[in-house]
Protein backbone atom coordinates (compact mmCIF):
# COMPACT_ATOMS: atom_id res chain seq x y z
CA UNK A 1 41.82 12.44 21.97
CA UNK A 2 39.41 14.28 23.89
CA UNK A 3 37.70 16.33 20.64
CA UNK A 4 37.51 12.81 18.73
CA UNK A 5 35.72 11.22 21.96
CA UNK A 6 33.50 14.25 22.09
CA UNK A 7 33.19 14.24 18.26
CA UNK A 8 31.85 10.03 18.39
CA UNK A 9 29.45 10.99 21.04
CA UNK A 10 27.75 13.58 18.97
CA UNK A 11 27.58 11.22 16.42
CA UNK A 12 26.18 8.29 18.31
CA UNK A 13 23.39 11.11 19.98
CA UNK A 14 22.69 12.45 16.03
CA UNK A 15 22.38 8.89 14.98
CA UNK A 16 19.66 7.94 17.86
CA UNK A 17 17.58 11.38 17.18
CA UNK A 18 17.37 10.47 13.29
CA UNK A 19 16.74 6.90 13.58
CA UNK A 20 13.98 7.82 16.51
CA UNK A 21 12.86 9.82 13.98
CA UNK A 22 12.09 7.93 11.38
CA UNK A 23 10.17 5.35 13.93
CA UNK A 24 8.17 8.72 14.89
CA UNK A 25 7.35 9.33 11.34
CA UNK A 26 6.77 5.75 10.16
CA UNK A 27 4.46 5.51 13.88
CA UNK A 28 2.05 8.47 11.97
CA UNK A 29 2.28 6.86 8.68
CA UNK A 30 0.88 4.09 9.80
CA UNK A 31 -1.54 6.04 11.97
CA UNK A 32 -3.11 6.87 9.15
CA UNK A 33 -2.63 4.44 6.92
CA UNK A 34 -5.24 1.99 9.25
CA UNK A 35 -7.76 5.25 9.33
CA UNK A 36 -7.45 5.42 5.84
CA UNK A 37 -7.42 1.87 5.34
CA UNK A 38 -10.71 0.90 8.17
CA UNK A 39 -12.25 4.06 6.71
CA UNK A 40 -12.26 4.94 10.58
CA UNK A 41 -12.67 8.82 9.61
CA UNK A 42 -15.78 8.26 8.17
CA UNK A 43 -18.16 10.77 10.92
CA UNK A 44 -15.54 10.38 13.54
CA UNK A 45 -12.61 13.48 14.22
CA UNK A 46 -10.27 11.25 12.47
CA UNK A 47 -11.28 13.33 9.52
CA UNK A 48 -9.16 16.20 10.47
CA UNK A 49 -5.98 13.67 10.36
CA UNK A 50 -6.61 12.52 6.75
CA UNK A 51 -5.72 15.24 5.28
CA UNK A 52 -2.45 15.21 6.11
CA UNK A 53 -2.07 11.76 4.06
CA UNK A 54 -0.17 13.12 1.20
CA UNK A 55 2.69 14.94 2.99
CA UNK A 56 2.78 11.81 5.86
CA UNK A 57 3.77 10.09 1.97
CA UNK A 58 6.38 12.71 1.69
CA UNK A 59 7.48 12.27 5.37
CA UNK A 60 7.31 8.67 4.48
CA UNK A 61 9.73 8.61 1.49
CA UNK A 62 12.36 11.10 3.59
CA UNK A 63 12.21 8.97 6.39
CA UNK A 64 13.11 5.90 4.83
CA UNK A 65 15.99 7.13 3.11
CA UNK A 66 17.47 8.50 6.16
CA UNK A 67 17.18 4.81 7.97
CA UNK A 68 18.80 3.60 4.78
CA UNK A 69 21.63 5.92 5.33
CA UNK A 70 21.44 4.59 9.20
CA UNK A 71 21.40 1.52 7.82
CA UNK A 72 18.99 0.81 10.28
CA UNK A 73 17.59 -2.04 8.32
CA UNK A 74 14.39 -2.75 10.40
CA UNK A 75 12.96 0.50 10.73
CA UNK A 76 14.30 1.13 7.49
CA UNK A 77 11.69 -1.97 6.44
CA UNK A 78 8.83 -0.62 7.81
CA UNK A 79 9.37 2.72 6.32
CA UNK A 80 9.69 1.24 3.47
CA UNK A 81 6.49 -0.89 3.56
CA UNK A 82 4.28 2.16 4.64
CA UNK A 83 5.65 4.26 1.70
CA UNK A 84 4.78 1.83 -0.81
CA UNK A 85 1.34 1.49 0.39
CA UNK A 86 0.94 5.50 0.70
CA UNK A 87 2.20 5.86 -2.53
CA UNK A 88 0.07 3.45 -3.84
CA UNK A 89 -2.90 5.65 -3.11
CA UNK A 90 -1.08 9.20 -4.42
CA UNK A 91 0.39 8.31 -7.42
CA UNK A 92 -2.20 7.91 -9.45
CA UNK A 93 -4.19 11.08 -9.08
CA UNK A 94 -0.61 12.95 -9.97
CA UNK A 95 -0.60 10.70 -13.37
CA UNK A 96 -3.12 11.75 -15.97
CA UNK A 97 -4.89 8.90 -16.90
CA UNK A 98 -4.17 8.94 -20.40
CA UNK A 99 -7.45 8.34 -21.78
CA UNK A 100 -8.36 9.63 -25.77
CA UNK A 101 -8.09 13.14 -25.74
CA UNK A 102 -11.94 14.14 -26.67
CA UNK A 103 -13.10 14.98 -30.00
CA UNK A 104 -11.89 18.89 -30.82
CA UNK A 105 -16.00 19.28 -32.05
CA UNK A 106 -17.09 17.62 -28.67
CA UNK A 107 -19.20 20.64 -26.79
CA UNK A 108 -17.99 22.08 -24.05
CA UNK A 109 -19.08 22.77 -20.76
CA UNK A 110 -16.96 25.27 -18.93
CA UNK A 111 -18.01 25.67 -15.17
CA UNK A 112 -16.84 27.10 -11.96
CA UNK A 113 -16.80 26.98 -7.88
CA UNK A 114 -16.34 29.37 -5.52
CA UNK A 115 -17.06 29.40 -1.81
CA UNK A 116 -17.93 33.21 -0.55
CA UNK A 117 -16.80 32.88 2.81
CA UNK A 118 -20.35 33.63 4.38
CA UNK A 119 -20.62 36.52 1.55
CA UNK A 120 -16.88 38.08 2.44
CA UNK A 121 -15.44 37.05 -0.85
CA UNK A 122 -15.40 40.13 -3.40
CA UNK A 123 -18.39 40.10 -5.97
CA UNK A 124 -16.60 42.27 -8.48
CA UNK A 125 -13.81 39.82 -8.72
CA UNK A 126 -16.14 37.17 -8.99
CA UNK A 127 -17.86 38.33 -12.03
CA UNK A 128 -13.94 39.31 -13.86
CA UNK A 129 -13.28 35.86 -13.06
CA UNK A 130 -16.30 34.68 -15.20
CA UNK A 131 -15.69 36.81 -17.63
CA UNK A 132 -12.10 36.31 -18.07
CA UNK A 133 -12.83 32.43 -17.71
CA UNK A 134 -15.70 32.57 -19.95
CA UNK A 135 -17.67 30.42 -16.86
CA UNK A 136 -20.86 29.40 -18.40
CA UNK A 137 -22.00 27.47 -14.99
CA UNK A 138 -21.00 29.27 -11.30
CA UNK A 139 -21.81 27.73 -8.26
CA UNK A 140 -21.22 29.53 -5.05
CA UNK A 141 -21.54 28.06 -1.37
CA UNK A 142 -21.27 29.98 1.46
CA UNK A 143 -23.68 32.64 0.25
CA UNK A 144 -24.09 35.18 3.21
CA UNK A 145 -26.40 37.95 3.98
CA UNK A 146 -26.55 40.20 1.39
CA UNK A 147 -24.50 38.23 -1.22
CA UNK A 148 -26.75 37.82 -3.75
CA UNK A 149 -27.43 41.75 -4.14
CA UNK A 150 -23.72 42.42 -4.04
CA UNK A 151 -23.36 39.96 -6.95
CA UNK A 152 -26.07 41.86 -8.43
CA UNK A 153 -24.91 44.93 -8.23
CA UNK A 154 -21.30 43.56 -9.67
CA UNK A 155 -23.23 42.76 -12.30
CA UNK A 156 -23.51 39.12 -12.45
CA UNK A 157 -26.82 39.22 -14.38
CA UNK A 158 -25.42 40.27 -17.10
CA UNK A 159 -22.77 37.19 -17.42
CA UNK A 160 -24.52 34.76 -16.14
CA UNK A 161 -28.52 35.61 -16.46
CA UNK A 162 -30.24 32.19 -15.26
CA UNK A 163 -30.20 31.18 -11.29
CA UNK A 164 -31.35 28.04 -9.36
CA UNK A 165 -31.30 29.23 -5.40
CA UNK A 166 -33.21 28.39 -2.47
CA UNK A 167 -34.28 30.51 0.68
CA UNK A 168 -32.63 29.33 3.31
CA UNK A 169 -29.66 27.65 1.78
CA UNK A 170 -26.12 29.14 1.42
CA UNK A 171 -25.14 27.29 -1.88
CA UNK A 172 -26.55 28.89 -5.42
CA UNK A 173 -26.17 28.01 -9.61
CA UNK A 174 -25.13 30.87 -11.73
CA UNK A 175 -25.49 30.12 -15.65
CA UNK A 176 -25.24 31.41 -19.07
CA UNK A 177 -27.50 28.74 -20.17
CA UNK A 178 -31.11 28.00 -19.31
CA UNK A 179 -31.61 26.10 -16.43
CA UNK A 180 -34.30 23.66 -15.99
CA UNK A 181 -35.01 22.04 -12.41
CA UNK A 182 -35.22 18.68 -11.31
CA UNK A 183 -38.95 17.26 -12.09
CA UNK A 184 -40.83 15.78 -9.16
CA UNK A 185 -40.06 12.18 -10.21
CA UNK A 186 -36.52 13.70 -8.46
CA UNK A 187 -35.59 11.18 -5.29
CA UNK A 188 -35.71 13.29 -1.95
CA UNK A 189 -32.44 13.46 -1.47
CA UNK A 190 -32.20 14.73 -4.99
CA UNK A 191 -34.17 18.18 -4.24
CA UNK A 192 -32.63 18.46 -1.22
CA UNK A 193 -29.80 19.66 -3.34
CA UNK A 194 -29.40 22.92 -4.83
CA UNK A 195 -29.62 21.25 -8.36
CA UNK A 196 -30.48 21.78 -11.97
CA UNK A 197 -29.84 20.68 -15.75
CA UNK A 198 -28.57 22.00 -18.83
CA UNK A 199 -28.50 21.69 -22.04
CA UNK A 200 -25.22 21.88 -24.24
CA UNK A 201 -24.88 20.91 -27.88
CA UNK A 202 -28.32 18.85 -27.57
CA UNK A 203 -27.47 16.99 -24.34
CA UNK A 204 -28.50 17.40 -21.23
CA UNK A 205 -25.76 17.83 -18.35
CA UNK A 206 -27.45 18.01 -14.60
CA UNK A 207 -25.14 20.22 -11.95
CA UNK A 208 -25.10 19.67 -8.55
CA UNK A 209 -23.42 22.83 -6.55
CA UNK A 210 -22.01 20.72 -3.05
CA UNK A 211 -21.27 22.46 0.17
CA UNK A 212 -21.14 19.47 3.21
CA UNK A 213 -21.06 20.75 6.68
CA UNK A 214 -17.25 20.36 7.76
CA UNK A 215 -15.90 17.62 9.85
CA UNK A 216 -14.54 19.82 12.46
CA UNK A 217 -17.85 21.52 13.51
CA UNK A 218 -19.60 17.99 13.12
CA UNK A 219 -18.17 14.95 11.56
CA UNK A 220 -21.69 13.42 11.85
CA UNK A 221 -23.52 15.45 9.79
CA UNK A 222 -20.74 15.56 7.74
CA UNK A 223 -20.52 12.08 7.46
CA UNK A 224 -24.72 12.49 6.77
CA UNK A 225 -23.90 15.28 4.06
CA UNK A 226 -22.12 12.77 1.63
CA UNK A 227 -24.73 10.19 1.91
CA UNK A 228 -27.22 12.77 0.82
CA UNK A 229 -25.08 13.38 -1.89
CA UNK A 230 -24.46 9.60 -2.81
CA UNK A 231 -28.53 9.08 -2.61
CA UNK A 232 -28.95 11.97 -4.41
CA UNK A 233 -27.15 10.60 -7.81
CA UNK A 234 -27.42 6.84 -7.04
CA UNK A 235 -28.24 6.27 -10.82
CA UNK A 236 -27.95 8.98 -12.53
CA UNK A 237 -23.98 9.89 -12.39
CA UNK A 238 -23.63 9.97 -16.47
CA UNK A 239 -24.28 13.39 -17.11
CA UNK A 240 -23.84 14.92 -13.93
CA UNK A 241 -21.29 17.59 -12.59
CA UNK A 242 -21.24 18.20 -8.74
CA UNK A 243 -19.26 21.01 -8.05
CA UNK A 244 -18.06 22.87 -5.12
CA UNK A 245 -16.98 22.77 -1.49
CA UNK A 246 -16.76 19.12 -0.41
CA UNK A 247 -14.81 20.06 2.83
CA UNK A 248 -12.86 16.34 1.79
CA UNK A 249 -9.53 15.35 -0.02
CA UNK A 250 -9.38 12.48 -1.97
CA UNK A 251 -8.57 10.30 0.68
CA UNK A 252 -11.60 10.57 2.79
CA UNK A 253 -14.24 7.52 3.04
CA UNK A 254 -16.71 10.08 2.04
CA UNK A 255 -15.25 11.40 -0.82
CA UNK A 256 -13.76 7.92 -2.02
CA UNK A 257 -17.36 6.44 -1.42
CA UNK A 258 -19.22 9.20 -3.94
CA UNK A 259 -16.68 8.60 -6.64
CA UNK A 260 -17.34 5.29 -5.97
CA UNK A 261 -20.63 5.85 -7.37
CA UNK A 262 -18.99 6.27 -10.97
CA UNK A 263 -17.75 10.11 -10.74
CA UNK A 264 -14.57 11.16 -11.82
CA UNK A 265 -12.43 14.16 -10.08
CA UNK A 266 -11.22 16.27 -12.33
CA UNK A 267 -8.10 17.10 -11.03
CA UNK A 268 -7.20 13.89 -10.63
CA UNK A 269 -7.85 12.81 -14.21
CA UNK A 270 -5.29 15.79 -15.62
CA UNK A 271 -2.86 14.47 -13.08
CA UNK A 272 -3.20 17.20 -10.71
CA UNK A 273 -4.80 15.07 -7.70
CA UNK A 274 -2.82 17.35 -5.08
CA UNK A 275 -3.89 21.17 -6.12
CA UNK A 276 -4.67 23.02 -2.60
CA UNK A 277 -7.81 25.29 -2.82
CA UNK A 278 -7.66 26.12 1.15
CA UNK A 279 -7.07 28.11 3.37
CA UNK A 280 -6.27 30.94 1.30
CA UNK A 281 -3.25 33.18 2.93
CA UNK A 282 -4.87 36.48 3.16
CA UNK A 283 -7.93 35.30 5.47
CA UNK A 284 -5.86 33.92 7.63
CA UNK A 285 -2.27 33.84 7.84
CA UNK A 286 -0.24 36.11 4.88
CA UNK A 287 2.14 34.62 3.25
CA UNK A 288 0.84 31.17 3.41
CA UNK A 289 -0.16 28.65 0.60
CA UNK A 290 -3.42 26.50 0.67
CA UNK A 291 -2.48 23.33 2.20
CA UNK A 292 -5.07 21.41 1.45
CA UNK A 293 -7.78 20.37 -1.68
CA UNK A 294 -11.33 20.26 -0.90
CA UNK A 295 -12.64 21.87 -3.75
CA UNK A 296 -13.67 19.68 -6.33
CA UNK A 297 -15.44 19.48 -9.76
CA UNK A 298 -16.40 15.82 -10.26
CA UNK A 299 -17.95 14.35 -13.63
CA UNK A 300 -19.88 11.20 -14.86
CA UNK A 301 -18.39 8.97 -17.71
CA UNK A 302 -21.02 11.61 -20.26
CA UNK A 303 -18.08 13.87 -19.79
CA UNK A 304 -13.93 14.96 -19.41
CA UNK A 305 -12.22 17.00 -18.33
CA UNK A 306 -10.20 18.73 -20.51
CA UNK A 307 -8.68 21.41 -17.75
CA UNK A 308 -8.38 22.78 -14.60
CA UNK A 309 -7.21 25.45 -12.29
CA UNK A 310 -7.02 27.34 -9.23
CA UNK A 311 -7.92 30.85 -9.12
CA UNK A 312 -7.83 33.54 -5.80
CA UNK A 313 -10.70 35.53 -5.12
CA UNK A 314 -9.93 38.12 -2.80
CA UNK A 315 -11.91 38.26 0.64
CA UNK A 316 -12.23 34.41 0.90
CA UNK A 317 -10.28 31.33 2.35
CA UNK A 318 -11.22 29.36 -0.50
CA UNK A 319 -9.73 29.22 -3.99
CA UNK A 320 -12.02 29.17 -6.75
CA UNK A 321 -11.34 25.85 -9.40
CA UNK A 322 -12.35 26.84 -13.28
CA UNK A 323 -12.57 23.48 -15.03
CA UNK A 324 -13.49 23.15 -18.83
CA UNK A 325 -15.49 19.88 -19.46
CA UNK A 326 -15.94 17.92 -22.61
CA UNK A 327 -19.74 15.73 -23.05
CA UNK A 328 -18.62 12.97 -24.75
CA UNK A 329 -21.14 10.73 -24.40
């Protein structure tokens, strides 16, 4: 008698810590679902909780089959409710979007980001991973002191002969192909960028390489990076590529505002909206994966993506993305 008494209460304790649970969980879901949803990260610190949205989706769906198993119909509800809504917003950029595949004669633009952890990353391995990509387009953020002569000396010239840099600035455009810089009829927010065109198979394609400040050192200026960025295409998103360290997921007002502008992430449109790039494990914790995606190739309606990957570079916390692009148009 006394082992089945003992046995109930464990039962009725278990119960209460699972269903308090779930409430927990379903309390953070919808946490950020209204930050999310009021854009309320937008320069505030709520920037650093937004990128927890996609696993808060997973927390969602396990949480609301547990209350189901509690039967714990009201909790259970507005689990329920918050996972629909969450997954709403993921689904889609795990779903490739099934457009025409492009033309197999379409030219293609095959490009590449890499952030050099303030010039730690390895330039040697930088330069293999052009050639064994066959990168015609490199942009690199986080350029430190001495970077560009270590690049040099690893022989990036030889690869990737043309450059578009600027003293002063950390970010830089690598290319096989002539570059030609923006004109002075450029907006001012425009140069501000580290920015340039090219031309493949007779049209013109015009890069932007991105690094924004990060929201955890300043989510104002952050915040102020993206407009830059959004004032800097306003118009002109057809044939454009901006490339690079966003220091933003998807779900970030930001982010959501500048593809708003008629971009296109390429992840996202192969279905692979959730593909960490940091941090990487070795720089800071080994044996870790990249948790989160903030590096992003994005493309006007002029082009498609065709594919896309993650690729480690040794010495920094980023990953580097390779995507191949497709002008269309």
């Amino acid at each position: 008698m006394g082992k089945s008494v003992e046995r109930a209460r464990w039962w009725v304790w278990g119960r209460r810590v699972l269903e308090w649970s779930g409430w927990v969980v379903s309390a953070v879901s919808a946490g950020l679902v209204a930050v999310r949803f009021g854009g309320w990260d937008d320069g505030t610190p709520l920037a650093l909780a937004v990128v927890v949205l996609p696993y808060a989706a997973l927390g969602g769906v396990l949480a609301l089959g547990v209350l189901l198993a509690l039967r714990s119909w009201w909790a259970a509800a507005v689990a329920g409710l918050l996972a629909v809504v969450q997954l709403f917003w993921l689904v889609p950029r795990l779903v490739p979007d099934g457009g025409a595949a492009p033309a197999a004669d379409a030219p293609r633009l095959r490009v590449a980001t890499s952030n050099a952890f303030v010039g730690q990353a390895d330039a040697a391995e930088i330069v293999r991973l052009v050639r064994e990509q066959r990168v015609d387009v490199l942009a690199m953020e986080e350029l430190g002191p001495g970077s560009i002569a270590r690049l040099d000396r690893a022989g990036i010239a030889d690869v990737l002969p043309h450059r578009e840099l600027r003293p002063g600035r950390d970010t830089a455009i690598y290319s096989r192909l002539p570059l030609t810089p923006l004109d002075g009829s450029a907006s001012e927010a425009a140069r501000e960028q580290i920015a340039a065109e090219v031309t493949v198979g007779g049209r013109a394609v015009r890069l932007t390489a991105v690094h924004t400040y990060y929201p955890l050192g300043d989510s104002g200026r952050w915040s102020a990076d993206f407009d830059g960025l959004r004032a800097a295409v306003a118009g002109a998103t057809r044939n454009a590529v901006l490339l690079g360290d966003f220091n933003a997921t998807l779900d970030h007002t930001p982010m959501r505002a500048l593809l708003d502008t008629g971009l296109t992430d390429s992840h996202a449109e192969l279905g692979r909206g959730v593909a960490p790039t940091w941090p990487e494990s070795d720089t800071y914790f080994s044996g870790l994966w990249p948790v989160i995606q903030i590096d992003h190739v994005l493309h006007g309606e002029a082009l498609r993506a065709v594919s896309v990957a993650e690729h480690r570079v040794p010495g920094t916390d980023h990953r580097a993305v390779v995507a191949e692009l497709a002008i269309t148009g």
